[in-house]
Protein backbone atom coordinates (compact mmCIF):
# COMPACT_ATOMS: atom_id res chain seq x y z
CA UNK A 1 78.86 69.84 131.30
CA UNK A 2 78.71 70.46 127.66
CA UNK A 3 76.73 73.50 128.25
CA UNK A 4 79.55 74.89 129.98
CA UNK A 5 82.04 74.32 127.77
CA UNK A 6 79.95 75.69 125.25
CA UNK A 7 79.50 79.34 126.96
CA UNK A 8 83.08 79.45 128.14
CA UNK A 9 84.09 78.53 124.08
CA UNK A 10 81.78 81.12 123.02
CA UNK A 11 82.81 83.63 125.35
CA UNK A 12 86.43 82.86 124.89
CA UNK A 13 85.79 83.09 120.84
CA UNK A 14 84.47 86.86 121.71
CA UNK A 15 86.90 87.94 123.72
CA UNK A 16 89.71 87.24 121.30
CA UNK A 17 87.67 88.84 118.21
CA UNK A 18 87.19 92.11 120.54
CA UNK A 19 90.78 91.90 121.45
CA UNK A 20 91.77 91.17 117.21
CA UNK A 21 89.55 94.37 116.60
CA UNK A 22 91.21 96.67 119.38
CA UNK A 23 94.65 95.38 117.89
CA UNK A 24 93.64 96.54 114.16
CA UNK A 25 91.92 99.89 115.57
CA UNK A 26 95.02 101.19 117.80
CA UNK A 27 97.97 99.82 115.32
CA UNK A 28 96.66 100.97 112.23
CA UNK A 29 95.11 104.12 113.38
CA UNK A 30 95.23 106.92 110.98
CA UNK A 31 96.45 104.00 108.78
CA UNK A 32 95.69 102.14 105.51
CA UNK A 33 95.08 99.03 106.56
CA UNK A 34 98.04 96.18 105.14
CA UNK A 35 97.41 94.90 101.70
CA UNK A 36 95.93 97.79 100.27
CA UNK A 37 96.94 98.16 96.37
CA UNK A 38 96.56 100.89 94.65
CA UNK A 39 97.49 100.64 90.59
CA UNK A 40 99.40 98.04 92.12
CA UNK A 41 101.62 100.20 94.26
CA UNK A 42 101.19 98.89 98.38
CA UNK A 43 100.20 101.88 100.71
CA UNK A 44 99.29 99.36 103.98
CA UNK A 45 100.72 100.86 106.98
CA UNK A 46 100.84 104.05 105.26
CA UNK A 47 99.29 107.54 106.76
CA UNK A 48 97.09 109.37 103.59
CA UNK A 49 99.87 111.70 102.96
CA UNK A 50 102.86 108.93 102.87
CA UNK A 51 100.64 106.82 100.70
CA UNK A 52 100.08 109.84 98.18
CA UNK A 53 103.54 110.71 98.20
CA UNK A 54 104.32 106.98 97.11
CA UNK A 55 102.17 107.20 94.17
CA UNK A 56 102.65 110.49 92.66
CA UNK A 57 106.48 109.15 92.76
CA UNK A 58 106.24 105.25 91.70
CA UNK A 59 102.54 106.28 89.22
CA UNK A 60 103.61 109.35 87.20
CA UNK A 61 100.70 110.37 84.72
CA UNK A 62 101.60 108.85 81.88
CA UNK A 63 101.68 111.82 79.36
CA UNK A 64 101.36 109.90 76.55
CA UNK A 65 98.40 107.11 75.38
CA UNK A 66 99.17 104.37 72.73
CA UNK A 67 96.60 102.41 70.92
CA UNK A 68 97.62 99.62 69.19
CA UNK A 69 96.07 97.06 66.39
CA UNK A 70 97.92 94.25 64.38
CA UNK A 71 98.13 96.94 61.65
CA UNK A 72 99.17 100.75 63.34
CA UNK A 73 99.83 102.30 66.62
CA UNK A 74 98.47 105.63 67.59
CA UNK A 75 99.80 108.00 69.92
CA UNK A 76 97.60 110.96 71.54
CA UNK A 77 98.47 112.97 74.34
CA UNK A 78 96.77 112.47 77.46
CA UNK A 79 95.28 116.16 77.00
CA UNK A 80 93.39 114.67 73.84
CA UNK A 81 91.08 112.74 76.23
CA UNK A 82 90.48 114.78 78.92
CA UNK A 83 91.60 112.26 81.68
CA UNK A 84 91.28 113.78 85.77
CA UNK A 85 93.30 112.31 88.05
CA UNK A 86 91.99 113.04 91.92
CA UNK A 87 94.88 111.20 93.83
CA UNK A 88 94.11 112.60 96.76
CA UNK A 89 90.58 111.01 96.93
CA UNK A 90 91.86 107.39 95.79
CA UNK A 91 93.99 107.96 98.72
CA UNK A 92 91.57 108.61 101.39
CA UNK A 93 89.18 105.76 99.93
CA UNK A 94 90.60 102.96 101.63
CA UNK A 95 90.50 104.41 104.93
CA UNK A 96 86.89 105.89 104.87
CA UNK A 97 85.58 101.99 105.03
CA UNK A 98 87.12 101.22 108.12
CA UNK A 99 85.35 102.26 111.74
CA UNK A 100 88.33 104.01 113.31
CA UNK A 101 86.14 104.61 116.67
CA UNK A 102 85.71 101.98 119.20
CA UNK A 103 83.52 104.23 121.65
């Protein structure tokens, strides 16, 4: 008897983690998966090109760089350090961890 109710558990247990994973895969396909951050800006349920949209409006590059000590502040331009910015690629990072293919 306890056999039994330990195969039907176990298959049971499967079944719904298949069925959690085929929910994920077909409602979030082509989709950042929910509670994805990036610089603290939320692109989950976003496609790649909504997401990047959202952060090249709510992330500006900041033009400007301030250092501060207790005693002065300096200013440089962004230019001064040679930053690159590749939005496009923190974009598509979230979404290249995630098996989109079932079969």
């Amino acid at each position: 008897m306890n056999k039994k109710i330990l195969s039907y558990s176990l298959v049971l247990f499967l079944a719904l983690l298949v069925l959690g994973n085929l929910y994920l895969n077909f409602t979030y396909k082509n989709k950042i998966l929910p509670n994805t951050y990036i610089n603290g800006i939320n692109v989950g349920g976003l496609t790649e090109d909504q997401a990047l949209e959202k952060i090249k409006i709510l992330a500006p590059i900041n033009k400007k760089i301030t250092l501060a000590t207790d005693l002065k502040e300096y200013v440089f331009n962004s230019n001064y350090f040679k930053f690159d910015y590749d939005m496009e690629e923190t974009v598509r990072m979230p979404t290249y961890y995630v098996v989109r293919e079932i079969f």
